[in-house]
Structure formats: C-alpha cells, structure tokens
Protein backbone atom coordinates (compact mmCIF):
# COMPACT_ATOMS: atom_id res chain seq x y z
CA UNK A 1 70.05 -20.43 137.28
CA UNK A 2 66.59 -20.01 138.74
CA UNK A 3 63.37 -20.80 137.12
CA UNK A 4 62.60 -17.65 136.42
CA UNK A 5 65.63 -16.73 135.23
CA UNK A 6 65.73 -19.73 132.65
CA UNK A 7 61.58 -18.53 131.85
CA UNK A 8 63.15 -15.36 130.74
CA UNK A 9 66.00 -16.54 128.95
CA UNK A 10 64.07 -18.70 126.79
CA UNK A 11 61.75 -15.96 125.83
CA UNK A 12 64.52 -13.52 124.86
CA UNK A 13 66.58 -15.92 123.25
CA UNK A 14 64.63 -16.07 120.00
CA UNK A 15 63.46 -12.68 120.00
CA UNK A 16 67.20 -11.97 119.88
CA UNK A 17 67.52 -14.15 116.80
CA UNK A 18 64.23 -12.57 115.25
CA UNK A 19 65.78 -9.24 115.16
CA UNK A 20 69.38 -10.32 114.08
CA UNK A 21 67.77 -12.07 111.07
CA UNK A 22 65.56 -9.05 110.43
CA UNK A 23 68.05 -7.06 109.99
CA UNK A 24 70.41 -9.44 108.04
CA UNK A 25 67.47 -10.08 105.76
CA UNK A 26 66.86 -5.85 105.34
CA UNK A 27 70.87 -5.32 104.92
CA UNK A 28 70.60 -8.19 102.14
CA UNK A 29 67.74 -6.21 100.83
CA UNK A 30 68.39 -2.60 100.40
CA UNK A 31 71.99 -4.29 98.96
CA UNK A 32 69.59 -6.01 96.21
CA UNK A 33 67.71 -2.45 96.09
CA UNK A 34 70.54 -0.26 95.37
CA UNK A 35 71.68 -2.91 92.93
CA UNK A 36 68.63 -3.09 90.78
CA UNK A 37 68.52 0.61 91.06
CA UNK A 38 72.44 1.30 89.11
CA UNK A 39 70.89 -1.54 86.16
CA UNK A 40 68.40 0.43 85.63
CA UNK A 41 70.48 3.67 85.68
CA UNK A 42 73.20 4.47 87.75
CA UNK A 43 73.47 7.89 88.93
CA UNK A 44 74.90 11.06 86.93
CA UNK A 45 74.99 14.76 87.73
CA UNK A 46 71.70 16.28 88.39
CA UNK A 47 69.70 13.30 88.01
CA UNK A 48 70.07 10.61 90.76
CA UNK A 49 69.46 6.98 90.56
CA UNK A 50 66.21 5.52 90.81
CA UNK A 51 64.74 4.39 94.12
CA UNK A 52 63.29 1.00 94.12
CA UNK A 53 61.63 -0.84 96.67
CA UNK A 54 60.87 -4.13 97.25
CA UNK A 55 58.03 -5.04 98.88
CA UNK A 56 57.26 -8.37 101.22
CA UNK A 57 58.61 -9.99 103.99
CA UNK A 58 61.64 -12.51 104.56
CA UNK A 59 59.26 -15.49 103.51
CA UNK A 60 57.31 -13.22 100.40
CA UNK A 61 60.06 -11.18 98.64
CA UNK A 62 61.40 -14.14 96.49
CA UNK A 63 58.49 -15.82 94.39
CA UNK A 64 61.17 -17.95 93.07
CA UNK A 65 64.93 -18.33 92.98
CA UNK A 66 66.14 -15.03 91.31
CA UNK A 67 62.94 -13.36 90.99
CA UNK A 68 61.28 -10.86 92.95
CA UNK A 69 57.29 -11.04 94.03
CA UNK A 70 56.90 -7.51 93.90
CA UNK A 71 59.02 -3.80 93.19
CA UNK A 72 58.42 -0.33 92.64
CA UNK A 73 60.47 2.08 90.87
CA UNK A 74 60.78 5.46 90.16
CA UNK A 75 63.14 7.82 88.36
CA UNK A 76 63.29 11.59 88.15
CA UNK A 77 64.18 13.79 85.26
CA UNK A 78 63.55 11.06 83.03
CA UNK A 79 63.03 12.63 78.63
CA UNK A 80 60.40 11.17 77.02
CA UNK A 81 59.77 12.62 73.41
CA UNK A 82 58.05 16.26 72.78
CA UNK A 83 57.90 16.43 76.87
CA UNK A 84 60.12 18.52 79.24
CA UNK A 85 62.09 16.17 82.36
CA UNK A 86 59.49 13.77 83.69
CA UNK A 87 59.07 11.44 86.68
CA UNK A 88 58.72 7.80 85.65
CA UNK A 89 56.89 5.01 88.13
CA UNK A 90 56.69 1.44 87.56
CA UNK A 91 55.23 -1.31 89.45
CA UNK A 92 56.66 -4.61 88.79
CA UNK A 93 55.17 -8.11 89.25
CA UNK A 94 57.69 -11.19 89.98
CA UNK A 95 60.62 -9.10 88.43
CA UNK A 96 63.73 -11.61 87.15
CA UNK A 97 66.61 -10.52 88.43
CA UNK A 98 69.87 -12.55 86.95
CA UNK A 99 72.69 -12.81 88.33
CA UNK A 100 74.89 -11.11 85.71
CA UNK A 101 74.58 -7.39 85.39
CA UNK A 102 74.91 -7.92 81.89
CA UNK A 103 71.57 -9.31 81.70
CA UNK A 104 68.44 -7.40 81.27
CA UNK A 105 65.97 -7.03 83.91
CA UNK A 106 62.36 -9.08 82.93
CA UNK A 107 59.06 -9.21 84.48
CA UNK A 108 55.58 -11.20 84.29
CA UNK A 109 53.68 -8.26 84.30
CA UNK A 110 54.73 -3.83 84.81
CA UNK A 111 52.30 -1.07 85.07
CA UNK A 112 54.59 2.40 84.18
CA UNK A 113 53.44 6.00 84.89
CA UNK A 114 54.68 8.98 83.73
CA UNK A 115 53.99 12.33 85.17
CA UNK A 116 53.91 15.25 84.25
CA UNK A 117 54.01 18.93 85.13
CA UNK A 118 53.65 22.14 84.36
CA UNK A 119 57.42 22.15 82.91
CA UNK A 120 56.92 18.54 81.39
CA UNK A 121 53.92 20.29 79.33
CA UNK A 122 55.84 23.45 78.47
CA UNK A 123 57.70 22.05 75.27
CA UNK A 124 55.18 20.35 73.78
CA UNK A 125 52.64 22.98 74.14
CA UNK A 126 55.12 25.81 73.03
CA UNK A 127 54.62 27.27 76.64
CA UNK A 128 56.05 28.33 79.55
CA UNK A 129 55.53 28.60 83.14
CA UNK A 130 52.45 26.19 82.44
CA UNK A 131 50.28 25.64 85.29
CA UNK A 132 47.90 22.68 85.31
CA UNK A 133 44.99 23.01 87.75
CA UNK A 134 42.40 20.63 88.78
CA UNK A 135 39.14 20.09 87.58
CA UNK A 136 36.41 23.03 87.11
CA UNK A 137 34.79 22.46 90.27
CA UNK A 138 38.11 23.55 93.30
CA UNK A 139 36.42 20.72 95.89
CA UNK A 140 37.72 18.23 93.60
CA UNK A 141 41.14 19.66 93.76
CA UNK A 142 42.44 16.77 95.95
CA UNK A 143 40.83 13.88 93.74
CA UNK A 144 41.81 11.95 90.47
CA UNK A 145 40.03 13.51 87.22
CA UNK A 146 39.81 13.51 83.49
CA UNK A 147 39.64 17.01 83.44
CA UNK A 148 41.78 19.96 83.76
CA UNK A 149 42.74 23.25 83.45
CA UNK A 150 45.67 24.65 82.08
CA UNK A 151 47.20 27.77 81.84
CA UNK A 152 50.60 29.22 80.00
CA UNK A 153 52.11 32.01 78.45
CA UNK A 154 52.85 31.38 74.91
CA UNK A 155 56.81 31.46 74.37
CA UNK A 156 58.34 34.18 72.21
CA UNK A 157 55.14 36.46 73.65
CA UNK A 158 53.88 37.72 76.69
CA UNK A 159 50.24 36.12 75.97
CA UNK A 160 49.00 34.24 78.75
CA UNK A 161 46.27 31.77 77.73
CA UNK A 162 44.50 29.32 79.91
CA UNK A 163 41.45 26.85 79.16
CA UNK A 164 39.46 23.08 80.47
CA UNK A 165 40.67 20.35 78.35
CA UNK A 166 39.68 17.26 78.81
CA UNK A 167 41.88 14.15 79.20
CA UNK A 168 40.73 11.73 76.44
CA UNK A 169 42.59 8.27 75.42
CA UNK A 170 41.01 6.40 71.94
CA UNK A 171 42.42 4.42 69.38
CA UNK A 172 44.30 7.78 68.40
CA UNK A 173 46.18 7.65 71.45
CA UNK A 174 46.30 10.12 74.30
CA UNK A 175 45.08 13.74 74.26
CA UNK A 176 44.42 17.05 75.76
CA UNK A 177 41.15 18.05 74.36
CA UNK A 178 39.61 22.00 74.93
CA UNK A 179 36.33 22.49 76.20
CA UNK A 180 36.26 26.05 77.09
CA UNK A 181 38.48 29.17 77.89
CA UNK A 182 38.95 29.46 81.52
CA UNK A 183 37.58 32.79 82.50
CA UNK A 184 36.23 32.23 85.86
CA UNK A 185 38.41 31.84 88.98
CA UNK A 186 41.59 31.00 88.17
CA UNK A 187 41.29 31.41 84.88
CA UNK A 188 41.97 34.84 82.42
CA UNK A 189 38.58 36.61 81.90
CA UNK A 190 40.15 39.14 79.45
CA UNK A 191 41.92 36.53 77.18
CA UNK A 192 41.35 35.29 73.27
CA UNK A 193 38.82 32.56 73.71
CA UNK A 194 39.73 30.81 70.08
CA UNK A 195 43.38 30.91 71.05
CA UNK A 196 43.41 29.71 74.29
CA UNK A 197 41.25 26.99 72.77
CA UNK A 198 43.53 26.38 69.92
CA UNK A 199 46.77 26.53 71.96
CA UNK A 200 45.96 24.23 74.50
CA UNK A 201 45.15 21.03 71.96
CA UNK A 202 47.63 18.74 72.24
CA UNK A 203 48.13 14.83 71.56
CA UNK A 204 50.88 12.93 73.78
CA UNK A 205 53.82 11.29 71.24
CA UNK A 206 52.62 7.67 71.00
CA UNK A 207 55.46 7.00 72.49
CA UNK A 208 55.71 8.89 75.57
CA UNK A 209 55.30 5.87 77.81
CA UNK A 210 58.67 3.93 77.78
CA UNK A 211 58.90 -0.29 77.33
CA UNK A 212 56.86 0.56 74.12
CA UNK A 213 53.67 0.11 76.11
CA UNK A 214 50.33 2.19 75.08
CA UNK A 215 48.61 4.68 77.16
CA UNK A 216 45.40 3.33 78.70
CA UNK A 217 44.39 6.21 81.22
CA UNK A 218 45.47 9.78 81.35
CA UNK A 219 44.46 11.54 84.73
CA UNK A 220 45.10 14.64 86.76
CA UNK A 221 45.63 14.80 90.18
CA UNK A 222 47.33 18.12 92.67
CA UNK A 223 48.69 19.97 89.11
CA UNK A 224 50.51 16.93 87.73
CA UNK A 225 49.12 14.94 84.86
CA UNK A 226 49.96 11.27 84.64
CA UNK A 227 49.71 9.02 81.66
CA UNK A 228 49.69 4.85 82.16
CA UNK A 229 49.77 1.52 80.80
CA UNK A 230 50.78 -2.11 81.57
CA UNK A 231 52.49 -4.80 79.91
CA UNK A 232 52.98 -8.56 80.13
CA UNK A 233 55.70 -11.05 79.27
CA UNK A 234 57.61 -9.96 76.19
CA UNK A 235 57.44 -5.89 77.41
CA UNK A 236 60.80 -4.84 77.03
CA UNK A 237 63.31 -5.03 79.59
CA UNK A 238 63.12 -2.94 82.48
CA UNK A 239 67.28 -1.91 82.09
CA UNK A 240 65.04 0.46 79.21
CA UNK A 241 62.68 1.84 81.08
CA UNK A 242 64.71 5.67 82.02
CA UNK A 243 66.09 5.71 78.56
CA UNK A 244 64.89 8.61 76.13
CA UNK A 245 63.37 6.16 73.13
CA UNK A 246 63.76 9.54 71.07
C-alpha cells in the first residue's frame, strides 16, 4: 500500500466508526423514545401516542445510569376537566426511567403546558365555533400576550358574541377576565355589549394542568391559549400526565 493510500485509510477509518456508532447510538435512542412514549400512553383509535424526544448527544443524554438529562413530550387530544380535547407539552429535567414498565416515570424537575383552542374553550364557555384572536393591536398577532379576544356563538342560539379578556393568574387561580366588547375589526359592532361581557368570564378548573401542578402563566399566542406550571421532586409521575384527573 502506498503512503498515500495508508494517509487516506487512516482518515476514513474512524470516520467510518463515527457514523456506525451514530447511528447505533440514534437506533438505541428512538427505541428508548418510542418506549417512554407507550408508558406514558400507548396509542388508541383517534388519539396517537405521544412523541417524545430526547435531547443531547451520545456523551449528554444519560445524566446518570437510568436517567435521562433532558425530554420533551407532547400528547394530543388529551381531557382535562370543563375543557374540550387539548394538546399537552412537558419538558422534563433528568427524567428516571426504570427498567420495569411497571414502574412510574419520575423527574427532578417538569414544566407542563396545556393548550388550548377555540374547541378546547367551547365547553367551558357554553360556546361553539369559538375563535380566539390575538391581542387588540393585529401587529402583535405573531407575539406572546396576556390579552385576547374571543369570539363564539352561544350554543342552543344563534347569538354570536365576541369581547378582550384579559389573561389573569392570582391566588384564585387562572382566568379569562372581560375588558370590553369587541366591536372594531374583527369583532361584532352590532352585538349585546353586557352579554358578550358576561359570557366570555371564565375561570380555568384548578385542575386543568395535570401532575397536580398550579398554573403560573396563562398566555396567547396564533389563536391558541396556553396555561403552565412546573414542578419539582415529589410531582407526580409522569405515566399520569395524559390521564383525565376528572
């Protein structure tokens, strides 16, 4: 073999081995992935499993033996009480993951969103085909805010209401607090003021967030509200965190 030749084969040569363990170590993975995904809830008809990710390299995944640095979850079509089918997020610090199925799922620390739409809203406000805008002001359409609009027809009647609440979390808990009728753009100039007001007050279950954690923000963002909190060692397990708490 040349020089040159042997230059070349020594530079391959662990490249080679770079991308075989790669991909052994992505394999092992999204196997670990789909795994943690059917604990949490396996799959039934017209709701799929979660997806979960786990974030880090070969060398950061694992903060210790059988627990995970860092994951992200989220479920679809997931009941929380009062609220129509909503999507559920979690992000998960140094997640234990034993290795009996049996066992539940903890974590050192979990921040869980839900959001919610225009349909997750419906129930609970004694609407439908609720639309939930942005803030006042359209140029803020794309942003995070603690104000919105929202619009519905009320159910049994062909009354279409819409008005600004704001999104307000105390000691009360979380709620959807009216500020005016919406009459301007977007809004229903022709509507009952007092109603729309009325109609529109509402105050999340203090439940609504599953692993028993509080709501600590409530924001709006591209029509879909989303309520969150966190929780630290002793928050319930995680194998809880799609199930309806009704």
């Amino acid at each position: 073999m040349s020089t040159r030749s042997r230059v070349v084969a020594a530079i391959v040569a662990p490249a080679v081995v770079a991308v075989g363990a790669f991909t052994v170590d992505s394999i092992s993975t999204s196997r670990v992935e789909s795994d943690l995904s059917t604990r949490i809830r396996p799959a039934v008809e017209g709701s799929p499993a979660p997806s979960v990710l786990i974030h880090g390299g070969p060398t950061t995944r694992w903060a210790a033996p059988g627990t995970l640095s860092s994951v992200s979850i989220r479920a679809e079509d997931v009941d929380r009480p009062g609220l129509g089918p909503v999507a559920v997020e979690a992000e998960v610090t140094d997640l234990h993951v034993p290795e009996s199925g049996d066992e539940d799922l903890t974590a050192r620390s979990v921040t869980v969103s839900v959001r919610m739409t225009g349909d997750s809203l419906g129930p609970a406000l004694g609407m439908r085909d609720v639309l939930i805008g942005a803030a006042d002001d359209p140029s803020l359409a794309g942003g995070t805010e603690h104000r919105a609009r929202v619009t519905g027809t009320l159910r049994g009647t062909d009354t279409r209401v819409s008005a600004f609440v704001d999104l307000v979390v105390d000691e009360r808990g979380a709620h959807l607090v009216p500020t005016a009728p919406a009459t301007g753009p977007g809004g229903i100039p022709d509507q009952d003021g007092e109603l729309a007001m009325r109609r529109t007050a509402l105050t999340l279950a203090p439940d609504v967030l599953p692993l028993g954690l509080t709501v600590e923000s409530l924001t709006v963002r591209g029509g879909t509200l989303t309520a969150s909190g966190t929780g630290g060692p002793g928050t319930a397990p995680l194998g809880t965190l799609v199930r309806p708490d009704h």
